[in-house]
N, C-alpha and C. Protein backbone atom coordinates (compact mmCIF):
# COMPACT_ATOMS: atom_id res chain seq x y z
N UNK A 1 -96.51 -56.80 44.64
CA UNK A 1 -96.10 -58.17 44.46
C UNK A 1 -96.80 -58.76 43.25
N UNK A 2 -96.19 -58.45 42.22
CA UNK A 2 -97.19 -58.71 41.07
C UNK A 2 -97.48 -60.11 40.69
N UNK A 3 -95.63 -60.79 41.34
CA UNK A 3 -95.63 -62.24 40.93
C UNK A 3 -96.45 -62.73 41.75
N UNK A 4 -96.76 -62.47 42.95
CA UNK A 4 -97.88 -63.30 43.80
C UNK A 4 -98.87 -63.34 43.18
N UNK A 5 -99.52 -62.06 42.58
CA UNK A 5 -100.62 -61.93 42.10
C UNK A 5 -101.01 -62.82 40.98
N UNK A 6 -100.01 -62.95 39.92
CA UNK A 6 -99.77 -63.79 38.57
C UNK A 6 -99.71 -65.48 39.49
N UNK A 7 -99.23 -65.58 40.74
CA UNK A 7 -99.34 -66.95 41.47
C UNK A 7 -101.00 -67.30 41.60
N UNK A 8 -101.41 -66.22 42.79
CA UNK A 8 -102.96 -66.17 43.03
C UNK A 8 -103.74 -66.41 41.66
N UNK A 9 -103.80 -66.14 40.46
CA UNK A 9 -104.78 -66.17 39.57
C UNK A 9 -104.50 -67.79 38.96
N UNK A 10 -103.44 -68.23 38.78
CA UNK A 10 -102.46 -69.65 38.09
C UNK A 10 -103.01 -70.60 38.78
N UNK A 11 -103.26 -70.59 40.32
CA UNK A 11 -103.26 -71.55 41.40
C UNK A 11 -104.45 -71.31 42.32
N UNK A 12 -105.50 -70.46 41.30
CA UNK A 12 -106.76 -70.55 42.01
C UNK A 12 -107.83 -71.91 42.31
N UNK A 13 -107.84 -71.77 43.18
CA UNK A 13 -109.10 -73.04 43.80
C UNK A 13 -108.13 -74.18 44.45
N UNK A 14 -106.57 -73.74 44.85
CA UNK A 14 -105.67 -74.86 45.13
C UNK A 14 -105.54 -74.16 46.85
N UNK A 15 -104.76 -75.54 47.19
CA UNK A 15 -104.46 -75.30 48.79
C UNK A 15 -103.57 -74.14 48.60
N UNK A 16 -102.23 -74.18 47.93
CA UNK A 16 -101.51 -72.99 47.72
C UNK A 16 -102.31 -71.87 47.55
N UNK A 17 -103.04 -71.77 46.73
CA UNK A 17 -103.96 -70.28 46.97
C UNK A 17 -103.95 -70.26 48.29
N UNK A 18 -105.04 -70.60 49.26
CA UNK A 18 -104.83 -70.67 50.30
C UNK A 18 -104.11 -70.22 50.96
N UNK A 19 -103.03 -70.43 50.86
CA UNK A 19 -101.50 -69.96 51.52
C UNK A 19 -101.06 -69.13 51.31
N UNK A 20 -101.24 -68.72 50.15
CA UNK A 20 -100.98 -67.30 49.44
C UNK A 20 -101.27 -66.41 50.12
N UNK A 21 -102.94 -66.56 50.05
CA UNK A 21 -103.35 -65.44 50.32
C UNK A 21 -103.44 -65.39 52.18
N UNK A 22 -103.17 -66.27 52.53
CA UNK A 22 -103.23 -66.09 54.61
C UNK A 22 -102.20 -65.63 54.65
N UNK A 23 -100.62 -66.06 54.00
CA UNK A 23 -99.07 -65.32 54.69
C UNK A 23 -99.12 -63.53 53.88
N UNK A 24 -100.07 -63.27 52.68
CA UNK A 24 -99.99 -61.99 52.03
C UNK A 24 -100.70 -61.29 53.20
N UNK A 25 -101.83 -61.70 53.50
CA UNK A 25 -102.54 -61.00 54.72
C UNK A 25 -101.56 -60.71 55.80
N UNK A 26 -100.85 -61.66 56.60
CA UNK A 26 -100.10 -61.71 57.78
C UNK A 26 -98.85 -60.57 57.50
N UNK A 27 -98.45 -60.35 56.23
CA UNK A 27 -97.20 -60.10 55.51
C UNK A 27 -97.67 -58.46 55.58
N UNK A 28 -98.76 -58.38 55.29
CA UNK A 28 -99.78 -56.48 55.11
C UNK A 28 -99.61 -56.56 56.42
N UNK A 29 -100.52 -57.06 57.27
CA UNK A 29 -100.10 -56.43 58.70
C UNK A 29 -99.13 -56.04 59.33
N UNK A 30 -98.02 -57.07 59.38
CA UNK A 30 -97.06 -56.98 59.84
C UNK A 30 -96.81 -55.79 59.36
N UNK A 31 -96.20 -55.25 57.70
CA UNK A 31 -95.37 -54.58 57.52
C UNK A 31 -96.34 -53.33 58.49
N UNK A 32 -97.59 -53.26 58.05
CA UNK A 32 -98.31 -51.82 58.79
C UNK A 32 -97.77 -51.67 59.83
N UNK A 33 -97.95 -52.83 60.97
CA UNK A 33 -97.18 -51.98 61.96
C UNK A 33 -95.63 -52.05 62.20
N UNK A 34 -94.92 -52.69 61.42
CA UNK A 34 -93.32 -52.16 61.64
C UNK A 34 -93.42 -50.24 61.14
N UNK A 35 -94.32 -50.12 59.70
CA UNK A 35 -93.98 -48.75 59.28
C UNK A 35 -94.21 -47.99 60.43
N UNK A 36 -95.98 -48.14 61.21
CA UNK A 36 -96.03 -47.09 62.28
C UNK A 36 -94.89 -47.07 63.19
N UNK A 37 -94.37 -48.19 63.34
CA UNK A 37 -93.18 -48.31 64.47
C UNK A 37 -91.98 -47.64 64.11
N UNK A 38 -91.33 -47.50 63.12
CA UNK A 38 -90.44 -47.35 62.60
C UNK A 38 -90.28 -45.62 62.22
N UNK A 39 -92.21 -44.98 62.09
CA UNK A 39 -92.45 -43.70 62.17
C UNK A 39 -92.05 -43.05 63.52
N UNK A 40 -92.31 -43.82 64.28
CA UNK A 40 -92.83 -43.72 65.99
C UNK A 40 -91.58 -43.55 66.26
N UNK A 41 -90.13 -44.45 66.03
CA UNK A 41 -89.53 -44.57 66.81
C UNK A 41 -88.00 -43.95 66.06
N UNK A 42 -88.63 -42.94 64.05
CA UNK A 42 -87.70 -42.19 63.92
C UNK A 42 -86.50 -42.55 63.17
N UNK A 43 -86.42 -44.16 62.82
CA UNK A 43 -85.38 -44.70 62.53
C UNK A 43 -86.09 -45.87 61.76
N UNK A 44 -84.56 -46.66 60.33
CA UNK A 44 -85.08 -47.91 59.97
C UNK A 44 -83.49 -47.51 59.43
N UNK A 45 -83.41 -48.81 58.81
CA UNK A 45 -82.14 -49.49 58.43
C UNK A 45 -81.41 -48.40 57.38
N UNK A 46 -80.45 -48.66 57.37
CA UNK A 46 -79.56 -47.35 56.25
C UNK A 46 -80.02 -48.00 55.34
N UNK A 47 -80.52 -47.57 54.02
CA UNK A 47 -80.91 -47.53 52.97
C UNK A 47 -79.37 -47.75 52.42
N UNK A 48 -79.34 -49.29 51.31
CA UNK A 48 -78.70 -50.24 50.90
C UNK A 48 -78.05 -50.68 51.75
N UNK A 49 -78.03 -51.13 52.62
CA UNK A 49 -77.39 -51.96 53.86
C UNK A 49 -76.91 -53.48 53.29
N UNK A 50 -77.93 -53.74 53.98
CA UNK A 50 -77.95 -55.68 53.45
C UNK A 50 -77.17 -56.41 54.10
N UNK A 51 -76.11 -55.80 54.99
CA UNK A 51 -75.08 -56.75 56.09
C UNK A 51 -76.23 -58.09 56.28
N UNK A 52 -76.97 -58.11 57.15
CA UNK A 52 -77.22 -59.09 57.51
C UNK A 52 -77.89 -60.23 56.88
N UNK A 53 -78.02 -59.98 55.44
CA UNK A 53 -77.91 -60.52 54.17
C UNK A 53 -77.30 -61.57 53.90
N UNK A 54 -75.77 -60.80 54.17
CA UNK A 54 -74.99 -61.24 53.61
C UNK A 54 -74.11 -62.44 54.40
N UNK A 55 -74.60 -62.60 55.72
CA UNK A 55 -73.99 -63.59 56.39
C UNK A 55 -75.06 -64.50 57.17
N UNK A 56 -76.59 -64.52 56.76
CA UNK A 56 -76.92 -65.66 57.16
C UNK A 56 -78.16 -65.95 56.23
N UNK A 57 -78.43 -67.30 56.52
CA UNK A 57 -79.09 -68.37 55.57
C UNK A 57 -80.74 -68.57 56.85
N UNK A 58 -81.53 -68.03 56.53
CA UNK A 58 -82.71 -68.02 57.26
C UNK A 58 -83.16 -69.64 57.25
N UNK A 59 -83.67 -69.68 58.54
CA UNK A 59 -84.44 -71.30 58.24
C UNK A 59 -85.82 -70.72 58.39
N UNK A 60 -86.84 -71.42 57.01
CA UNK A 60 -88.18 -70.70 57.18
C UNK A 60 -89.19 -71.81 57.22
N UNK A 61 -90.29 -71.32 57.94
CA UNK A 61 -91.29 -72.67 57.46
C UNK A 61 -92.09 -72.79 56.25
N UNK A 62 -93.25 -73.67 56.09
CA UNK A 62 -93.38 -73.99 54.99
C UNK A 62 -93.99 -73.04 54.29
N UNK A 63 -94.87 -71.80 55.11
CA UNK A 63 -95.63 -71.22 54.44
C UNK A 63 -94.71 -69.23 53.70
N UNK A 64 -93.80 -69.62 54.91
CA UNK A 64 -92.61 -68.68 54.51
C UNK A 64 -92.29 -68.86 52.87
N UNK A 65 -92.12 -70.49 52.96
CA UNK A 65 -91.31 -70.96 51.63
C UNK A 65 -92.27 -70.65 50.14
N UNK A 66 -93.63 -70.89 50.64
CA UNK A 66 -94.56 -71.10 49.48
C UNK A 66 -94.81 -69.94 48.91
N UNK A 67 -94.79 -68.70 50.25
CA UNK A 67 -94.81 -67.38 49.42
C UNK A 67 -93.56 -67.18 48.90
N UNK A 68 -92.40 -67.70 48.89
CA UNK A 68 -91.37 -67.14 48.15
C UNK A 68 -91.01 -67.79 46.66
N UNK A 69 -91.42 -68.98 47.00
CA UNK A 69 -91.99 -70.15 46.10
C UNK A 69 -92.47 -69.56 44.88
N UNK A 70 -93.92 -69.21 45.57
CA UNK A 70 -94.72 -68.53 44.35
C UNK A 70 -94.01 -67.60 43.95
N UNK A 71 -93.36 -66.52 44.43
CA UNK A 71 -92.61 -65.61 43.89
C UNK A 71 -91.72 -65.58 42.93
N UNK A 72 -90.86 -66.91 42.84
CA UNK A 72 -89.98 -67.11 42.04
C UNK A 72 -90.89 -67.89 40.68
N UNK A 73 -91.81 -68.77 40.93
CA UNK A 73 -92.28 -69.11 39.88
C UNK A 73 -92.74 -68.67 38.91
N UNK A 74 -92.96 -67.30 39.18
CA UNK A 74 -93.73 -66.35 38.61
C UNK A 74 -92.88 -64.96 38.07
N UNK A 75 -91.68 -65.55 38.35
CA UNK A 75 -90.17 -63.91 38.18
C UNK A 75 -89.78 -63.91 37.06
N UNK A 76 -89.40 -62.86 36.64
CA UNK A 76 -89.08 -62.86 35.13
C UNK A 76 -87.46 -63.24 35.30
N UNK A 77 -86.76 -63.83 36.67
CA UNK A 77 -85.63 -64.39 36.64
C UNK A 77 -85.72 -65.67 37.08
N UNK A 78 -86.96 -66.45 37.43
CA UNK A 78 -87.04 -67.61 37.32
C UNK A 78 -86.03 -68.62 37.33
N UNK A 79 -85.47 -68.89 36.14
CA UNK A 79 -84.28 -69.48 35.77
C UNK A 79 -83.51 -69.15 36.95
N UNK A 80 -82.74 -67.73 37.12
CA UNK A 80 -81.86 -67.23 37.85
C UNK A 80 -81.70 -67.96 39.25
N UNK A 81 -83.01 -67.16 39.63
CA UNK A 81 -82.97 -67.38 41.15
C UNK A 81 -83.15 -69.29 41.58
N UNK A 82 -83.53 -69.89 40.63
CA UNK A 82 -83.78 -71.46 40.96
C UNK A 82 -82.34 -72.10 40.85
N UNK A 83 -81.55 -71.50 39.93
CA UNK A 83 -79.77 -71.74 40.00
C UNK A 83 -79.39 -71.48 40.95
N UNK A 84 -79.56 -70.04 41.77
CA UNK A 84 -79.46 -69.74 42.88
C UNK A 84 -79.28 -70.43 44.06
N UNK A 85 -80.82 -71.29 44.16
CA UNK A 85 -81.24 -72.24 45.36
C UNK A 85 -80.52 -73.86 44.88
N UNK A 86 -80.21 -73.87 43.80
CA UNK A 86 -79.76 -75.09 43.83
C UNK A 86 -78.14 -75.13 44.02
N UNK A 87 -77.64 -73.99 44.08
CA UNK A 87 -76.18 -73.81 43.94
C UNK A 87 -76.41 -73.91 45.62
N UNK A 88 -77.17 -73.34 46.81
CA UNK A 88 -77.15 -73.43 47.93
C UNK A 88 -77.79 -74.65 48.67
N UNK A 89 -78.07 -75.43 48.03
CA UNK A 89 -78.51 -76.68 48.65
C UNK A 89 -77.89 -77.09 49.63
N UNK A 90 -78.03 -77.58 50.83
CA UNK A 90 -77.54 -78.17 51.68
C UNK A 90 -76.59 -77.19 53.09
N UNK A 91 -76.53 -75.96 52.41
CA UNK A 91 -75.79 -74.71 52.92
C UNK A 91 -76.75 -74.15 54.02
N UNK A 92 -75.68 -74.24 55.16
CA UNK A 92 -76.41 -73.47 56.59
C UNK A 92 -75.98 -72.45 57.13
N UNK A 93 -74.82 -71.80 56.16
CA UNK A 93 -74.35 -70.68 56.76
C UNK A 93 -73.63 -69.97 55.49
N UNK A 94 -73.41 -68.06 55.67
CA UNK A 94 -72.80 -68.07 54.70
C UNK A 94 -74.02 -66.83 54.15
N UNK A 95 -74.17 -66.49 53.37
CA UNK A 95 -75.23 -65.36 53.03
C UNK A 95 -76.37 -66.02 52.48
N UNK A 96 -77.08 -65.65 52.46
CA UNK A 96 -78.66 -66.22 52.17
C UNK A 96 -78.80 -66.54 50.62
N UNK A 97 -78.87 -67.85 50.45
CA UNK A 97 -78.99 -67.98 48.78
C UNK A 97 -79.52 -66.88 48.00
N UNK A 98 -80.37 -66.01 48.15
CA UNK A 98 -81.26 -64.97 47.48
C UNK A 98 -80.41 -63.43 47.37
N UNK A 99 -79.21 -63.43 48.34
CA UNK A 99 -79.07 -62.16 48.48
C UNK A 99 -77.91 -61.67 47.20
N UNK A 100 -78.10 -60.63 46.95
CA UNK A 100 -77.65 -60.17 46.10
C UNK A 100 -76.88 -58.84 46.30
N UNK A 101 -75.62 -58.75 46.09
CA UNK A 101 -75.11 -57.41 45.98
C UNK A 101 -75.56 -56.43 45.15
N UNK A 102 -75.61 -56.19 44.30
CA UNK A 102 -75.97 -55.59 43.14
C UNK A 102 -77.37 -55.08 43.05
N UNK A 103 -78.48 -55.60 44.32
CA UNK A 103 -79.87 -55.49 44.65
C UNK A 103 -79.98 -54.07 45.00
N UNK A 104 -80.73 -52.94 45.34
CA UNK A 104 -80.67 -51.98 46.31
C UNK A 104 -81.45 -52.12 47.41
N UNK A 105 -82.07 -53.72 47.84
CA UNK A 105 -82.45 -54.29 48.59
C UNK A 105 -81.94 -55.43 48.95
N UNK A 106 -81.12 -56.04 48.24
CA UNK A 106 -80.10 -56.84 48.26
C UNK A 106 -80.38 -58.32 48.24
N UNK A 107 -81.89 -58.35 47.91
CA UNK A 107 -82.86 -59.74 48.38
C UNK A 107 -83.43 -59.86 46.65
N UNK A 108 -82.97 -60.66 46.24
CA UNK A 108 -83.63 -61.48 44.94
C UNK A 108 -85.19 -61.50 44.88
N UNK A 109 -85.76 -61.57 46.31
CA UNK A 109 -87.55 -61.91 46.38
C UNK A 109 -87.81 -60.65 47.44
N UNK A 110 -87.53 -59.63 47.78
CA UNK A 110 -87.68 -58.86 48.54
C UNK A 110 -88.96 -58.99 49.22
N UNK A 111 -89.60 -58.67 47.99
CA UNK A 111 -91.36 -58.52 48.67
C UNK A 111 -91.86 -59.85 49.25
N UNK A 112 -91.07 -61.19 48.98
CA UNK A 112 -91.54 -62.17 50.03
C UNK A 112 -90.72 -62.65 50.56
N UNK A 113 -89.86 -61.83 51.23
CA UNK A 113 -88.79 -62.26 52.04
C UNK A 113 -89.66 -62.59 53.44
N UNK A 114 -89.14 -63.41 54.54
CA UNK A 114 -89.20 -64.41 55.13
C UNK A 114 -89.78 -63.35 56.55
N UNK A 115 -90.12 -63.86 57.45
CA UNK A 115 -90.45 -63.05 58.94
C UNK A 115 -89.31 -62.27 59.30
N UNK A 116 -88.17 -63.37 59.62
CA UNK A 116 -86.64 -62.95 60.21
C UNK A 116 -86.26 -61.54 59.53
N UNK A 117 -86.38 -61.77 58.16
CA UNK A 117 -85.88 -60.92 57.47
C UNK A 117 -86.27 -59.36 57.95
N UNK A 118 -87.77 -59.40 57.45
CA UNK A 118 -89.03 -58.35 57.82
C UNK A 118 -88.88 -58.23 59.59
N UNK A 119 -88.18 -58.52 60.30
CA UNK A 119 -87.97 -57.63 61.76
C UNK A 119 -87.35 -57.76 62.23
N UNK A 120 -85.68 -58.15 61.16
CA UNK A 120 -84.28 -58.13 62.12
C UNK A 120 -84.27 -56.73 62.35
N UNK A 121 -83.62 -56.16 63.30
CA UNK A 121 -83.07 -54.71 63.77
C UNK A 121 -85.04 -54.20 63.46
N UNK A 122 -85.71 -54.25 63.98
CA UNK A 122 -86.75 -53.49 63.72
C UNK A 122 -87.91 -54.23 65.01
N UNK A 123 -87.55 -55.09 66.18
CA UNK A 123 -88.18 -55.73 66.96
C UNK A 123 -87.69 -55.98 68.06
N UNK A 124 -88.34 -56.52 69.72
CA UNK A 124 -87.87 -56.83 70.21
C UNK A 124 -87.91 -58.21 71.02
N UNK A 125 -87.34 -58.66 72.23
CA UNK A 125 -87.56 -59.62 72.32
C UNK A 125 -87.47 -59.79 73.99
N UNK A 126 -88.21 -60.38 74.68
CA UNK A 126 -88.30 -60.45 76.17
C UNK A 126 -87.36 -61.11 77.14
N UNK A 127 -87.05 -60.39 77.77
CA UNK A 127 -85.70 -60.83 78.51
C UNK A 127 -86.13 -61.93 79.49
N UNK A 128 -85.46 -62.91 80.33
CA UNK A 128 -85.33 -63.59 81.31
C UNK A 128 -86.86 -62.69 82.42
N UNK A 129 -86.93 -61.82 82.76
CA UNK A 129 -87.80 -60.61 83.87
C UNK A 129 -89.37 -60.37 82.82
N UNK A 130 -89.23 -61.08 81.56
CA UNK A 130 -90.34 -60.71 80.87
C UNK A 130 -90.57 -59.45 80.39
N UNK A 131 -89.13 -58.64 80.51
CA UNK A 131 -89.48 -57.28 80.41
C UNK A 131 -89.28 -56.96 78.38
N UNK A 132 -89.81 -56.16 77.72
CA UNK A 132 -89.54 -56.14 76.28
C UNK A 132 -88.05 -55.35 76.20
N UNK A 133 -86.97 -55.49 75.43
CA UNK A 133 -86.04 -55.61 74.98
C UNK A 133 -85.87 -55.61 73.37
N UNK A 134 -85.89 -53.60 73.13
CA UNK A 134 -85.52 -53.70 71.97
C UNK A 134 -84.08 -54.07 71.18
N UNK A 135 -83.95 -54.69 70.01
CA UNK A 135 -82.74 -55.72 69.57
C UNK A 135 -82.16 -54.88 68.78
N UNK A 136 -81.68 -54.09 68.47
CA UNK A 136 -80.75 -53.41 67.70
C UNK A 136 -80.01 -53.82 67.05
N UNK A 137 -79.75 -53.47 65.87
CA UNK A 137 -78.54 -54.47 64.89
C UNK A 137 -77.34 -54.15 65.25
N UNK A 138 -76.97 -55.60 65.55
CA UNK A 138 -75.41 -55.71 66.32
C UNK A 138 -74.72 -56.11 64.94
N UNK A 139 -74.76 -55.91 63.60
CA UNK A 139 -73.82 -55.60 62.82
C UNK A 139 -73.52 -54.23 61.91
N UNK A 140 -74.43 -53.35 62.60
CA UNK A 140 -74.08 -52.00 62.46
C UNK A 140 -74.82 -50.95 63.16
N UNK A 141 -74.14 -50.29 64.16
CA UNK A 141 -74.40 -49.27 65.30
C UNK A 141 -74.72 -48.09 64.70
N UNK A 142 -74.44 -47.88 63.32
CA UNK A 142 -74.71 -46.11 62.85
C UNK A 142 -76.40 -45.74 63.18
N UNK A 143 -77.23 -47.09 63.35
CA UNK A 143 -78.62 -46.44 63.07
C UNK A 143 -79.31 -46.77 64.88
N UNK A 144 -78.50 -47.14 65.40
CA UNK A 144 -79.13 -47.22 66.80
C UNK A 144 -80.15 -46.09 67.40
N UNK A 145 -81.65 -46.17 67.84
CA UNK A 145 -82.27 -44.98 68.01
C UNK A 145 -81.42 -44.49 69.40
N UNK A 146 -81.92 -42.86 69.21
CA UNK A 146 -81.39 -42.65 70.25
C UNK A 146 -81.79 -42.19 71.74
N UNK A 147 -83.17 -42.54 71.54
CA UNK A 147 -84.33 -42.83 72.77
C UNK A 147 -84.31 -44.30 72.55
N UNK A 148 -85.19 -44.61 74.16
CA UNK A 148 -85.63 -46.00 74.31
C UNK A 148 -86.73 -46.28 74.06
N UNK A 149 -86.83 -47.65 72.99
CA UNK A 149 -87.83 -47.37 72.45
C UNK A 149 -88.21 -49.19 72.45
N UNK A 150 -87.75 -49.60 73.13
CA UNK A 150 -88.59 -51.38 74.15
C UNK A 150 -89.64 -51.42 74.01
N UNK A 151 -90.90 -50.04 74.81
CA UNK A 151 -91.94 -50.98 75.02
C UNK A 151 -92.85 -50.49 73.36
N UNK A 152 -92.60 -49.81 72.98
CA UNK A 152 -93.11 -49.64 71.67
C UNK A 152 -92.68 -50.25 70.50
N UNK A 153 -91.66 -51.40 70.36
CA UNK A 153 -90.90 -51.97 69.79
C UNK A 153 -92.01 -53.19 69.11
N UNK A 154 -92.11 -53.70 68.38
CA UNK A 154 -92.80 -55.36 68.07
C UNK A 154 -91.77 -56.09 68.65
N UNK A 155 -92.83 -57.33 69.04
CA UNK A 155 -91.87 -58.52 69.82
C UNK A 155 -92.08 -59.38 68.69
N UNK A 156 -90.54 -59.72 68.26
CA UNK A 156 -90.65 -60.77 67.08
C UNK A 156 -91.09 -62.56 68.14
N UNK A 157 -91.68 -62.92 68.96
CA UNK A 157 -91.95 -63.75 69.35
C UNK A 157 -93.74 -63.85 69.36
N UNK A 158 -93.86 -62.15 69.35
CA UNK A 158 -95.89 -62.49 68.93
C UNK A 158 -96.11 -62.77 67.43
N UNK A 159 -95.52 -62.53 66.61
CA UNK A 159 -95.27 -62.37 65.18
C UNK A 159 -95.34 -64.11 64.67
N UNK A 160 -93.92 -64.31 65.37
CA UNK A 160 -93.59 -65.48 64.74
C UNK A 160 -94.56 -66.68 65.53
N UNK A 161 -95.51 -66.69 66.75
CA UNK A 161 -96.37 -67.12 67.57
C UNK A 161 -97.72 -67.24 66.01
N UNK A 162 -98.16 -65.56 65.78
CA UNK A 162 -98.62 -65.48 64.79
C UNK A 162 -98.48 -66.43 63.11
N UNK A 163 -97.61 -66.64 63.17
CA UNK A 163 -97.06 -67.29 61.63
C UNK A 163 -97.22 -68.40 61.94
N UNK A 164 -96.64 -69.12 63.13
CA UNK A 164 -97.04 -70.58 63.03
C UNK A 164 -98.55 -71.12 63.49
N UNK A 165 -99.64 -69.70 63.65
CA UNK A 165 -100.66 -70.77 64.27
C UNK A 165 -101.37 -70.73 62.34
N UNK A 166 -100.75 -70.44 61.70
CA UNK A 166 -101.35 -69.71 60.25
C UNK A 166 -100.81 -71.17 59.60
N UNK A 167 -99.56 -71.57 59.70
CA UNK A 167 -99.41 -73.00 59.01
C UNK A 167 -99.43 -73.92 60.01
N UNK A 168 -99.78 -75.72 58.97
CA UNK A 168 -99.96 -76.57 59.48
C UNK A 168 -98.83 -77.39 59.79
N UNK A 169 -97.26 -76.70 59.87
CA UNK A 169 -96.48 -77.98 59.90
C UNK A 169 -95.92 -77.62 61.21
N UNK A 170 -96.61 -77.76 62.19
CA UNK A 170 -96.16 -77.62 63.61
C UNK A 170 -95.10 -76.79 64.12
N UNK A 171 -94.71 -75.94 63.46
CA UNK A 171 -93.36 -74.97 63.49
C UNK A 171 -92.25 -75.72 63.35
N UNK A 172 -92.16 -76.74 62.17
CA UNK A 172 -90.96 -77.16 62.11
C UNK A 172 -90.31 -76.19 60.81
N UNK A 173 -89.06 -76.19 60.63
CA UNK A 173 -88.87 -75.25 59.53
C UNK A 173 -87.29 -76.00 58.97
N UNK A 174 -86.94 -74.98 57.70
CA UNK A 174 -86.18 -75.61 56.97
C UNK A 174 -85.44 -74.91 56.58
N UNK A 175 -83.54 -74.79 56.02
CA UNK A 175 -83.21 -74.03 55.56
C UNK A 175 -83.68 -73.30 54.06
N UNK A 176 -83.54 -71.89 53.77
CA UNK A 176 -84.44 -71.59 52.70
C UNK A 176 -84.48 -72.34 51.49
N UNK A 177 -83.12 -72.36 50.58
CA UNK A 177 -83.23 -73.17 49.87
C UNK A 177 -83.38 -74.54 49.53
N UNK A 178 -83.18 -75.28 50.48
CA UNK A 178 -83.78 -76.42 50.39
C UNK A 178 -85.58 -76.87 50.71
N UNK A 179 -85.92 -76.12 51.46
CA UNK A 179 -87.55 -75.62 51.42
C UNK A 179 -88.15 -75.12 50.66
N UNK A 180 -87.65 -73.92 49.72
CA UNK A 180 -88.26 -73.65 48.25
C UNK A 180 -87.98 -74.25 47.66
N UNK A 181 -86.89 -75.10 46.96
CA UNK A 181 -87.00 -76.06 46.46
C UNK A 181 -87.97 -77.00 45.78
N UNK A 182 -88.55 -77.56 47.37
CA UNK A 182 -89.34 -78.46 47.24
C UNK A 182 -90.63 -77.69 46.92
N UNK A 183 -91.02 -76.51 47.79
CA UNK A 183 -92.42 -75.89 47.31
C UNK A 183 -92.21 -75.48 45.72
N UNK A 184 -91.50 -75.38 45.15
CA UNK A 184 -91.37 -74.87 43.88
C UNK A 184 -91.55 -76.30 43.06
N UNK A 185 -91.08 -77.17 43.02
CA UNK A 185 -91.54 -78.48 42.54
C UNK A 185 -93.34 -78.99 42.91
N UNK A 186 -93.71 -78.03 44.09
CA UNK A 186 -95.26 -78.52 44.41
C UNK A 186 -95.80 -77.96 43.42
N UNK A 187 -95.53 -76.76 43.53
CA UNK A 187 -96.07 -75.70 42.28
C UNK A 187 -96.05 -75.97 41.32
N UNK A 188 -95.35 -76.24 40.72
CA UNK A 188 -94.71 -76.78 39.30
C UNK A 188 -96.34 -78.00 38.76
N UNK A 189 -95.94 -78.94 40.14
CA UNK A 189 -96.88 -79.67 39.47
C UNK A 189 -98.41 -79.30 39.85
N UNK A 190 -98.93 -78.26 40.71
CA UNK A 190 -99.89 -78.02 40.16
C UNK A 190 -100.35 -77.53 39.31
N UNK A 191 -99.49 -76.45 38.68
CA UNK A 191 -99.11 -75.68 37.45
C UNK A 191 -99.27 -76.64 36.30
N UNK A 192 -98.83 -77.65 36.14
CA UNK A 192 -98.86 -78.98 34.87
C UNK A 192 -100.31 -79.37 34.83
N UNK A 193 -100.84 -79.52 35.94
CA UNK A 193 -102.23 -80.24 36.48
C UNK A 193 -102.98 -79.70 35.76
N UNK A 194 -102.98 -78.09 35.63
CA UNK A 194 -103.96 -76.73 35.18
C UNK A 194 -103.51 -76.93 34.08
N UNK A 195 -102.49 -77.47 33.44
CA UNK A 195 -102.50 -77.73 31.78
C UNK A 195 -102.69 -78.67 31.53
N UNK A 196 -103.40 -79.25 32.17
CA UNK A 196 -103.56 -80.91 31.25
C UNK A 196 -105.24 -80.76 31.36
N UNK A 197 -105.50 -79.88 32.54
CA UNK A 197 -107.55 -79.63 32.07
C UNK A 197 -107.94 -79.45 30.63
C-alpha cells in the first residue's frame, strides 16, 4: 500500500495518522486470518470475478472511508478516481463507484477496500440457534467448498464488532462515495495546513 504509506509520512502527527495506522493494523490481521482460512478451507474467489462489484455500493464508516481516502489522495489516478466518486454521489445501488472492469481486481483502491468487501463469500454469520453459518456467494456457485466448513469460517459480525470499537462515530456509516468525499476534503485540508508551515 504504498499510497498509505506516502499518506502516513504527509499526515504525520495528525488524527488521520492515527487512523491510518489503527484500520492498516485491523486490515493485516484480518487479511492473516482470511489467508489461513481460505488455506484451511481450500478455496477463494475465481480469480477476476468481481460480480459482486459490480452490483453493490458498500455503506462504510468513517474509518473505512479515511483509509480509502488516503488512498486516493495519494494515487497516481487521483483525478480519476475523485471523478469517479463524484459521478456517484448520492447513488445507493448499482456497482460500487470504485469498481472497475478493466481491473484484474476490479476495485480502483483494492488494497483499501472496505470490511464488506474483504469477507464477502469468505465468512460466516450466526443463525437464529447461534449456530456459525458459512455464507457462500450466492452470485456464483462454481467456487462453493465442498466440505463444511462453518465452524472454521470468520464471523463477519466479530470483525465488523472489531472495526467499530476502533472508530469513534458510533457505527453510523455512509454510502462510499459520499463518505470519501468528505474525508478526502479533510485531507486536503490538512494537506494545505502542512503547506502553509
Amino acid at each position: 500500500m504504498k499510497e498509505i504509506k506516502k499518506a502516513l509520512e504527509a499526515l504525520k502527527g495528525t488524527l488521520i495518522e492515527e487512523d491510518l495506522l489503527s484500520i492498516a493494523a485491523f486490515y493485516d490481521a484480518l487479511d492473516k486470518d482470511l489467508e489461513r482460512f481460505k488455506e484451511k478451507a481450500g478455496f477463494s474467489c475465481p480469480d477476476g470475478c468481481g460480480k459482486c462489484c459490480s452490483i453493490f455500493v458498500p455503506d462504510i464508516t468513517r474509518l473505512e472511508s479515511i483509509c480509502i481516502a488516503a488512498f486516493i489522495a495519494f494515487s497516481e489516478n487521483k483525478e480519476e478516481l475523485i471523478q469517479m466518486l463524484e459521478n456517484a454521489k448520492g447513488r445507493k445501488t448499482g456497482a460500487c463507484p470504485l469498481y472497475r472492469d478493466n481491473n484484474p481486481f476490479h476495485c480502483s483502491a483494492y488494497s483499501a477496500r472496505p470490511l464488506i468487501c474483504r469477507l464477502f463469500a469468505s465468512s460466516c454469520f450466526f443463525n437464529k440457534n447461534g449456530e456459525k453459518k458459512f455464507s457462500p456467494c450466492h452470485l456464483d456457485n462454481s467456487f462453493i467448498p465442498a466440505k463444511r466448513i462453518d465452524e472454521e469460517s470468520p464471523a463477519m459480525s466479530y470483525y465488523g464488532e472489531n472495526l467499530l470499537s476502533l472508530s469513534s462515530n458510533n457505527g453510523e456509516t455512509e454510502f462510499l462515495a459520499d463518505r470519501v468525499l468528505k474525508d478526502l476534503d479533510l485531507i486536503n485540508f490538512y494537506l494545505s495546513l502542512r503547506k502553509a508551515e
